[in-house]
N, C-alpha and C. Protein backbone atom coordinates (compact mmCIF):
# COMPACT_ATOMS: atom_id res chain seq x y z
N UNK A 1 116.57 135.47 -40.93
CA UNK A 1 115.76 136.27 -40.04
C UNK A 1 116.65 137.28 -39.31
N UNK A 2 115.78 138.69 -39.21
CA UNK A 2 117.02 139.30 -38.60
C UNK A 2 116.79 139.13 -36.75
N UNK A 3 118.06 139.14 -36.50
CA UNK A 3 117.91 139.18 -34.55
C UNK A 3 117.33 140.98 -34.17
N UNK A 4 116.35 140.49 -33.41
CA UNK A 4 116.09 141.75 -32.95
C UNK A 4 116.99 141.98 -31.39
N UNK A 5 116.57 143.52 -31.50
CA UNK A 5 117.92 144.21 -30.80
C UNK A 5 117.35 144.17 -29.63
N UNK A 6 118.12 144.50 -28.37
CA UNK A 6 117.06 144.64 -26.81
C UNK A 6 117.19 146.38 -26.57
N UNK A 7 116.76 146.98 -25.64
CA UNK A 7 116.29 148.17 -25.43
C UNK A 7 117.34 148.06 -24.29
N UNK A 8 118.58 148.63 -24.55
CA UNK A 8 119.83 148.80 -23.18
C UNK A 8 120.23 150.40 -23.10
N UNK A 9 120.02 151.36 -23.69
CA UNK A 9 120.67 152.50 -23.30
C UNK A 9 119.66 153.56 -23.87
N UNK A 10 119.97 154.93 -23.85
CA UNK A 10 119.11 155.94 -24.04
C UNK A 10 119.20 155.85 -25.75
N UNK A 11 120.46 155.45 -26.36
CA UNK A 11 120.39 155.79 -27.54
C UNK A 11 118.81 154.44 -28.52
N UNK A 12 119.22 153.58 -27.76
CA UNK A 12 117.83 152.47 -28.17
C UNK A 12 116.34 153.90 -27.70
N UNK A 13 116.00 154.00 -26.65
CA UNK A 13 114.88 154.42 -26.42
C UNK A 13 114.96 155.87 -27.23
N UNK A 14 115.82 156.36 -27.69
CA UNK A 14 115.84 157.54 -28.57
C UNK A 14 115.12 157.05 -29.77
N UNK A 15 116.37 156.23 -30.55
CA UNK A 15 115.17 155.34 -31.77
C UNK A 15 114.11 155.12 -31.84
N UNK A 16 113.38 154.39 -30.61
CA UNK A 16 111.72 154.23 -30.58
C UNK A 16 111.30 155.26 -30.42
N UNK A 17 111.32 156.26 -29.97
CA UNK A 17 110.67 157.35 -29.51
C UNK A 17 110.65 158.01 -30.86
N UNK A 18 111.45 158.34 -31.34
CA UNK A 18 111.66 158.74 -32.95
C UNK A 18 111.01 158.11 -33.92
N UNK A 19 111.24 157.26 -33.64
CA UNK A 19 109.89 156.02 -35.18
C UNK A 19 108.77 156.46 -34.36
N UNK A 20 108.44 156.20 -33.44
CA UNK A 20 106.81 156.55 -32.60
C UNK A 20 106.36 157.38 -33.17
N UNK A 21 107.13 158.49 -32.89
CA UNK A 21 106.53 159.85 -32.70
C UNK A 21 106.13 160.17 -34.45
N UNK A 22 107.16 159.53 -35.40
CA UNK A 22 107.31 159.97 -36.54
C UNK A 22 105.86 159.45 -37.28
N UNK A 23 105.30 157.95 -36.73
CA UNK A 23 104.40 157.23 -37.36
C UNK A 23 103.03 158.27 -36.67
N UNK A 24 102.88 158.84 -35.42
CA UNK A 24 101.88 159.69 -34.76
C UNK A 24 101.59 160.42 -35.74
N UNK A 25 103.29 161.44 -36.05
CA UNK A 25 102.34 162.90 -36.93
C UNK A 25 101.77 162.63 -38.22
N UNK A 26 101.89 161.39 -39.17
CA UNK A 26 101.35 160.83 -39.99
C UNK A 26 100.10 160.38 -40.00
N UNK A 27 99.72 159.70 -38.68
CA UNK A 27 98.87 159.21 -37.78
C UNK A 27 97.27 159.82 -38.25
N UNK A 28 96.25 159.38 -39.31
CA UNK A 28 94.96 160.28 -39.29
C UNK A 28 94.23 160.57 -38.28
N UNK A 29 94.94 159.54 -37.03
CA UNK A 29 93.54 160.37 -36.16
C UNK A 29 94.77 161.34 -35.03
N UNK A 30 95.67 161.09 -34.68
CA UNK A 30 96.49 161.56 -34.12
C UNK A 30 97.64 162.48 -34.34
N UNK A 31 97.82 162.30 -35.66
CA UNK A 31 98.41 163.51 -36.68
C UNK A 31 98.37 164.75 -36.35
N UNK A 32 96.53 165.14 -36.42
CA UNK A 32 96.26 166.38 -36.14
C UNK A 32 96.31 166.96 -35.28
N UNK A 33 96.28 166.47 -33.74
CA UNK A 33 96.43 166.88 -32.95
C UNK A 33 97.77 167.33 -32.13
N UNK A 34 98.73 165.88 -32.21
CA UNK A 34 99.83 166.72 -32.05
C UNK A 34 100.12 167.54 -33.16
N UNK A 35 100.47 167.58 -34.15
CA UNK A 35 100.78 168.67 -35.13
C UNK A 35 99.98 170.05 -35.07
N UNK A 36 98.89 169.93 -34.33
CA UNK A 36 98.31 171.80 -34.41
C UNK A 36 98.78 172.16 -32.70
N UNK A 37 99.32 171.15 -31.84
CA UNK A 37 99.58 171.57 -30.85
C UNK A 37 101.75 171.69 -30.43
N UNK A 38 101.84 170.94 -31.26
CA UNK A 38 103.25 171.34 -30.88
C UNK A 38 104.14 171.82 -32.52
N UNK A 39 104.31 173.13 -32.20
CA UNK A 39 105.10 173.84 -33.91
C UNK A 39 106.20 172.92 -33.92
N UNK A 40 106.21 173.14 -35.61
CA UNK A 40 107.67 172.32 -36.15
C UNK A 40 108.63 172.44 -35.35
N UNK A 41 109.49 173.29 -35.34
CA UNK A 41 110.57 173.68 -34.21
C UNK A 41 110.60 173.20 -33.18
N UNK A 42 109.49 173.15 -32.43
CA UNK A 42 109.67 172.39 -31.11
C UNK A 42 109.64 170.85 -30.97
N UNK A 43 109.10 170.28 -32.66
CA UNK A 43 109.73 168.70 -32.41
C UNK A 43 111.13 168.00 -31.71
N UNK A 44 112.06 169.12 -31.99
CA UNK A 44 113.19 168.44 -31.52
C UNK A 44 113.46 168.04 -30.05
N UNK A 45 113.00 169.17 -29.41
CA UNK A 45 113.12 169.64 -28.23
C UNK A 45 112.15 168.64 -27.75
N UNK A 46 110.49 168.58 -28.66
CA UNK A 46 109.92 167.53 -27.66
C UNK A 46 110.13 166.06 -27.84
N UNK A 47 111.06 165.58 -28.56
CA UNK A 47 111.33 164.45 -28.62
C UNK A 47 112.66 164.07 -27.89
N UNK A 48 113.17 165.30 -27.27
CA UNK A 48 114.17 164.85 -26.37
C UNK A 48 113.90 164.63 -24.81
N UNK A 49 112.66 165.76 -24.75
CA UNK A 49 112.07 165.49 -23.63
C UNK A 49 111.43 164.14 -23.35
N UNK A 50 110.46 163.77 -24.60
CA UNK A 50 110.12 162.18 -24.55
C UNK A 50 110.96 161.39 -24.17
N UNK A 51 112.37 160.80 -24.70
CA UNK A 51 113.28 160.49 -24.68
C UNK A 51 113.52 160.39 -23.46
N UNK A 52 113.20 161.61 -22.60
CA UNK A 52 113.76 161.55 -21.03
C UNK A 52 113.07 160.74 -20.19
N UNK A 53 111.46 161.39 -20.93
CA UNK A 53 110.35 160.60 -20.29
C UNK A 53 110.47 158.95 -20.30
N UNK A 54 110.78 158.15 -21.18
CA UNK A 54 110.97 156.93 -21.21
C UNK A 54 112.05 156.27 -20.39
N UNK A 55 113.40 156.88 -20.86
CA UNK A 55 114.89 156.86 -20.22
C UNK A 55 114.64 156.67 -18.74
N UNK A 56 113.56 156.97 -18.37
CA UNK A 56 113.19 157.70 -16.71
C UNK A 56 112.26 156.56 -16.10
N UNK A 57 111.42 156.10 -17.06
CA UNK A 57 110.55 155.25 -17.14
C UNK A 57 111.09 154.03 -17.15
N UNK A 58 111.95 153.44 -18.06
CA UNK A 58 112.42 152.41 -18.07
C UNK A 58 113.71 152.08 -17.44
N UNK A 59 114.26 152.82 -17.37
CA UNK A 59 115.85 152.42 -16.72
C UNK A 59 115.62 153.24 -15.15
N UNK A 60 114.53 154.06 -14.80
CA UNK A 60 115.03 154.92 -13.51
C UNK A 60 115.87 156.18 -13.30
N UNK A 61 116.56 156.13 -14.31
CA UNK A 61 117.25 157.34 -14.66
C UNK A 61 117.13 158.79 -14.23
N UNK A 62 116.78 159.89 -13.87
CA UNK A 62 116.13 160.66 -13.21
C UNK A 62 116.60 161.98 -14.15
N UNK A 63 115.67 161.63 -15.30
CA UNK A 63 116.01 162.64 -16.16
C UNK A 63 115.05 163.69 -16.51
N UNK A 64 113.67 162.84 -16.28
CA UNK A 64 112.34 163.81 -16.84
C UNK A 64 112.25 164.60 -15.82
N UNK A 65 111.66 165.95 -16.07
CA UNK A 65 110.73 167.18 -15.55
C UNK A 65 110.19 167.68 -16.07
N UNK A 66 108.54 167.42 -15.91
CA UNK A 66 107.81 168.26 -16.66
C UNK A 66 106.40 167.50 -16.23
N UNK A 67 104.97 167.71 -16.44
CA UNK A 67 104.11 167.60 -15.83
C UNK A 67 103.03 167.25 -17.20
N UNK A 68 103.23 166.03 -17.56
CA UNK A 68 102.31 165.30 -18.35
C UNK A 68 100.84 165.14 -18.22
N UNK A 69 100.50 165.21 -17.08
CA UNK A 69 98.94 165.27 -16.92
C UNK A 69 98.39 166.76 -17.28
N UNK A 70 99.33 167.44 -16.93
CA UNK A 70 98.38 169.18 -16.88
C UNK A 70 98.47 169.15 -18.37
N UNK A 71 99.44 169.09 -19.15
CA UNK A 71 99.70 168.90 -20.36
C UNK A 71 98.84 168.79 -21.10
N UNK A 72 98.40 166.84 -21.30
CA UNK A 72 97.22 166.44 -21.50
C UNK A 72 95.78 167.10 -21.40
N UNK A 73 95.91 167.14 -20.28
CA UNK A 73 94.69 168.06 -19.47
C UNK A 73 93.99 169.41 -20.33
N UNK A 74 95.30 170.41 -20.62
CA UNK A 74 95.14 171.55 -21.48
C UNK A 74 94.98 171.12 -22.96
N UNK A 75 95.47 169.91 -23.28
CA UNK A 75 94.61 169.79 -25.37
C UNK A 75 93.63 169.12 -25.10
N UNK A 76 93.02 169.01 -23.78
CA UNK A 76 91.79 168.43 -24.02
C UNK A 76 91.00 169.43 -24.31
N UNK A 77 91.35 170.57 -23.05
CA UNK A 77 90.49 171.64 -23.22
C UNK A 77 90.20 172.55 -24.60
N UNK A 78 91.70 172.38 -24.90
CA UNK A 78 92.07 173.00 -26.48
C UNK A 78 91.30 172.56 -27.61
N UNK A 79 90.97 171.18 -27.40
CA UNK A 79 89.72 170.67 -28.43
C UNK A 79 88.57 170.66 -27.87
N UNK A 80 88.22 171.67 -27.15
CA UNK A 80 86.55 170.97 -26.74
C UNK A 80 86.57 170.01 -25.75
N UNK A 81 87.47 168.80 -25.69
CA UNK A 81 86.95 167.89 -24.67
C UNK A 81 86.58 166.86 -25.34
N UNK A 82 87.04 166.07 -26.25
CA UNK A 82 87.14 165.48 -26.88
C UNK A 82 87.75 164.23 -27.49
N UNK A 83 88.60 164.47 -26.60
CA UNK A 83 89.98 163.32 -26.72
C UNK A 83 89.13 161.80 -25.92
N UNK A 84 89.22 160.56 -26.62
CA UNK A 84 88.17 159.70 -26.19
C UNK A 84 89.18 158.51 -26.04
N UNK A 85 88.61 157.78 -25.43
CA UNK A 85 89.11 156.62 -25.58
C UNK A 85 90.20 155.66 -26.75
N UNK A 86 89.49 156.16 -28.10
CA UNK A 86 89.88 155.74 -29.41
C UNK A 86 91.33 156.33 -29.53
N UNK A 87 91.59 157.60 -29.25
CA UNK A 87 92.55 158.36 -28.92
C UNK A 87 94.02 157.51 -28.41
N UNK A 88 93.41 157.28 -26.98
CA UNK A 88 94.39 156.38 -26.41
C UNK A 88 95.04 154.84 -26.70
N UNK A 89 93.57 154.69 -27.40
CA UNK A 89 93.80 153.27 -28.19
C UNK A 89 95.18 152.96 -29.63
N UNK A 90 94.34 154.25 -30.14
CA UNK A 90 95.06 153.94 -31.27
C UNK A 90 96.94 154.58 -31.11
N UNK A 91 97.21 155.55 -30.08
CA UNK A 91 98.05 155.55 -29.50
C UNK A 91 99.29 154.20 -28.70
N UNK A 92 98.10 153.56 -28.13
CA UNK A 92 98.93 152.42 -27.89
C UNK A 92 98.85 151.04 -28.95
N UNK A 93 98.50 151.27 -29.50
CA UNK A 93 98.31 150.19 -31.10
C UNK A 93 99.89 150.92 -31.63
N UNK A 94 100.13 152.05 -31.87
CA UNK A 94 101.36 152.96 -32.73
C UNK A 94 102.31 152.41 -31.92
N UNK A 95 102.06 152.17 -30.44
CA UNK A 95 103.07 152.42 -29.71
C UNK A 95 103.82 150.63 -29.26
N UNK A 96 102.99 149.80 -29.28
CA UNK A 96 103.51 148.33 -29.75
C UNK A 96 103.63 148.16 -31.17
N UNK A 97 103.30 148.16 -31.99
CA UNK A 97 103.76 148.14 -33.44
C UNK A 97 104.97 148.53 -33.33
N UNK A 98 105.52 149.71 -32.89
CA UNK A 98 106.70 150.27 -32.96
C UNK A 98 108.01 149.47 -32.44
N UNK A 99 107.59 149.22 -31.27
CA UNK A 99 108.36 148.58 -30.31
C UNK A 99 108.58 147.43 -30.79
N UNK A 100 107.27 146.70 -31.10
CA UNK A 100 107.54 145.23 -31.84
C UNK A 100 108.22 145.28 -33.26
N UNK A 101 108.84 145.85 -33.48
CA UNK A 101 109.37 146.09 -35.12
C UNK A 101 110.86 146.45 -34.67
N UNK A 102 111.08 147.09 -33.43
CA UNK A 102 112.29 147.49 -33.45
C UNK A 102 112.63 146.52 -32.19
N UNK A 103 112.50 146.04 -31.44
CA UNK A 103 112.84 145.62 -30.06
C UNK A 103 112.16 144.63 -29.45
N UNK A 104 113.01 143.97 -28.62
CA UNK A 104 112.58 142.28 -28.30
C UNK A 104 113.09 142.56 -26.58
N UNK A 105 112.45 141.77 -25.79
CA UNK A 105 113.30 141.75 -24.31
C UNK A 105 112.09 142.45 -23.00
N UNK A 106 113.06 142.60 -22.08
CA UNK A 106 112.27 142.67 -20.84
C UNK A 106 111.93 144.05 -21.01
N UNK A 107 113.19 144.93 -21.59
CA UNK A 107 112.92 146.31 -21.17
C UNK A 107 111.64 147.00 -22.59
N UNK A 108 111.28 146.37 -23.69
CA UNK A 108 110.04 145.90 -24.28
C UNK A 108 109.26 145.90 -23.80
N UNK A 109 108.91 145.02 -23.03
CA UNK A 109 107.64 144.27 -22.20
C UNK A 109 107.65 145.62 -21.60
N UNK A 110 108.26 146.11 -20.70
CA UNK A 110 108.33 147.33 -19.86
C UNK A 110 107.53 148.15 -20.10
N UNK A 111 108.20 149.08 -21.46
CA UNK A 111 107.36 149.59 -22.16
C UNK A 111 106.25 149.75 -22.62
N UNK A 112 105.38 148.66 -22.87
CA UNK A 112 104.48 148.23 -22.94
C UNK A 112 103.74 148.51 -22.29
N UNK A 113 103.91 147.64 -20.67
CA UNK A 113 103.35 147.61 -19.81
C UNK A 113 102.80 148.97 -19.33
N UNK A 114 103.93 149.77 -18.92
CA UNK A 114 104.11 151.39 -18.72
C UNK A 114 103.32 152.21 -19.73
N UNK A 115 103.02 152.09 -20.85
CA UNK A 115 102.61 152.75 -21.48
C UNK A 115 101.17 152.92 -21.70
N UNK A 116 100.68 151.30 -20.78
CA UNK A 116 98.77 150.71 -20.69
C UNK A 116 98.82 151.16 -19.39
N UNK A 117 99.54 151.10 -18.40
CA UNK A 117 99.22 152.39 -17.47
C UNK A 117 99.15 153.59 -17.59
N UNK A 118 100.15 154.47 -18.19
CA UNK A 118 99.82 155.26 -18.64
C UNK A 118 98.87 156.17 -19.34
N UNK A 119 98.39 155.18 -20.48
CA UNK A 119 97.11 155.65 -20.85
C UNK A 119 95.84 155.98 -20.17
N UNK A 120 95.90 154.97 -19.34
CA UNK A 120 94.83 154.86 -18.25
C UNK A 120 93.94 156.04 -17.67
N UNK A 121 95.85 156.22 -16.97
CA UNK A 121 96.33 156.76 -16.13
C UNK A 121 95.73 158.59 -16.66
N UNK A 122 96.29 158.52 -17.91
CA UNK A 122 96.25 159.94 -18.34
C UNK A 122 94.47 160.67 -18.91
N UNK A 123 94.01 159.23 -18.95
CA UNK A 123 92.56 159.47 -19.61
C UNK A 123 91.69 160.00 -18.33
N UNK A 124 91.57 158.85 -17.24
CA UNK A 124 91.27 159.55 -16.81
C UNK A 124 91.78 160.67 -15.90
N UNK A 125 92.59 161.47 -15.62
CA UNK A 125 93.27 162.36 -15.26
C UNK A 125 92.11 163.51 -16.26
N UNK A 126 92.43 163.44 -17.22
CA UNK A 126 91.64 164.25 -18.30
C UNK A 126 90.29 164.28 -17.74
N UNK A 127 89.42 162.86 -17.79
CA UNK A 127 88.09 162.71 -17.30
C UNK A 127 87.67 163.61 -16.32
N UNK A 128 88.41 163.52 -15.40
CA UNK A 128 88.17 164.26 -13.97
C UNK A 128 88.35 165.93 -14.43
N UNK A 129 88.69 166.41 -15.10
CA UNK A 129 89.02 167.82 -15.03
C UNK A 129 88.15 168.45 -16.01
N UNK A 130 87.16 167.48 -16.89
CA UNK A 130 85.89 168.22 -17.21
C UNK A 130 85.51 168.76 -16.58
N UNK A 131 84.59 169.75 -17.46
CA UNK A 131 83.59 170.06 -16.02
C UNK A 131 82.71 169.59 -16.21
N UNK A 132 82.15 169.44 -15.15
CA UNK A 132 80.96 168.87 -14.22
C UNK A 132 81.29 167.36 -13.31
N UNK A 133 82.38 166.71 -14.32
CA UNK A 133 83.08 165.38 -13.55
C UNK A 133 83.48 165.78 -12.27
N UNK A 134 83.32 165.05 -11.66
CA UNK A 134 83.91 164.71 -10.11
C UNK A 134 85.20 164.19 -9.94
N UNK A 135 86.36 165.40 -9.56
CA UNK A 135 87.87 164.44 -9.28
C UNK A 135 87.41 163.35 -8.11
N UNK A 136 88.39 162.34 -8.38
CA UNK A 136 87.88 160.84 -7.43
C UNK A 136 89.13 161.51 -6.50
C-alpha cells in the first residue's frame, strides 16, 4: 500500500491545485465554464494565484489578493445566472476526490472543510446579486 503524503508546504498545495484544476477543465459540467472564461495563457497565472488562495487558506500565509466573490459574481452574470447548486456540488465532489487521492492529515481535513464553506459561502454571495434577490 502506498503511504499517503500530508499537505506541509506550498509545493504540496501546488500539486492539488494542479490535479484539481486539471480534472475541472475536463470536467462536463465545469469544463465549460472555466475554459470559455479564463484563455489558455492565463492558466498559469491562474493557478498560481489559486495556489496562493489555498497557501493562505491553509497555512495563513498572507499571500492571496484578489476578490473571489466579485469574480464569481461576474460568470454568473456572464451565463445568464445560472450557476446552481449542482455547480458547487460537483465542484466539491472534484475537489475531495482530489485531495483524497493525493493527501491524508489535518491540513486535508482543512481543506475540505474550507472548501464546504466556501462553496456556501460563494453561492450565495452570487444569490444575492441577482436581480430582484434581496442582499441579506
Amino acid at each position: 500500500m502506498i503511504e499517503m503524503k500530508t499537505i506541509e508546504a506550498r509545493v504540496d498545495v501546488s500539486i492539488l491545485v494542479n490535479a484539481f484544476y486539471a480534472k475541472i477543465r475536463k470536467d462536463e459540467l465545469l469544463g465549460p465554464i472555466f475554459n470559455s472564461h479564463i484563455p489558455e495563457e492565463k492558466w498559469p497565472e491562474h493557478l498560481s494565484k489559486l495556489t496562493d488562495f489555498w497557501e493562505t487558506s491553509l497555512f495563513g500565509v498572507a499571500r492571496f489578493k484578489g476578490n473571489p466573490s466579485q469574480k464569481h459574481i461576474n460568470v454568473d452574470q456572464n451565463l445568464s445566472h445560472t450557476i446552481d447548486q449542482a455547480h458547487f456540488g460537483r465542484w466539491l465532489q472534484l475537489w475531495f476526490e482530489t485531495i483524497d487521492e493525493l493527501y491524508t492529515g489535518e491540513y486535508a481535513e482543512k481543506a475540505k472543510s474550507s472548501a464546504q464553506r466556501m462553496a456556501r459561502g460563494q453561492f450565495m454571495m452570487i444569490w444575492q446579486h441577482r436581480p430582484g434577490n434581496k442582499k441579506l
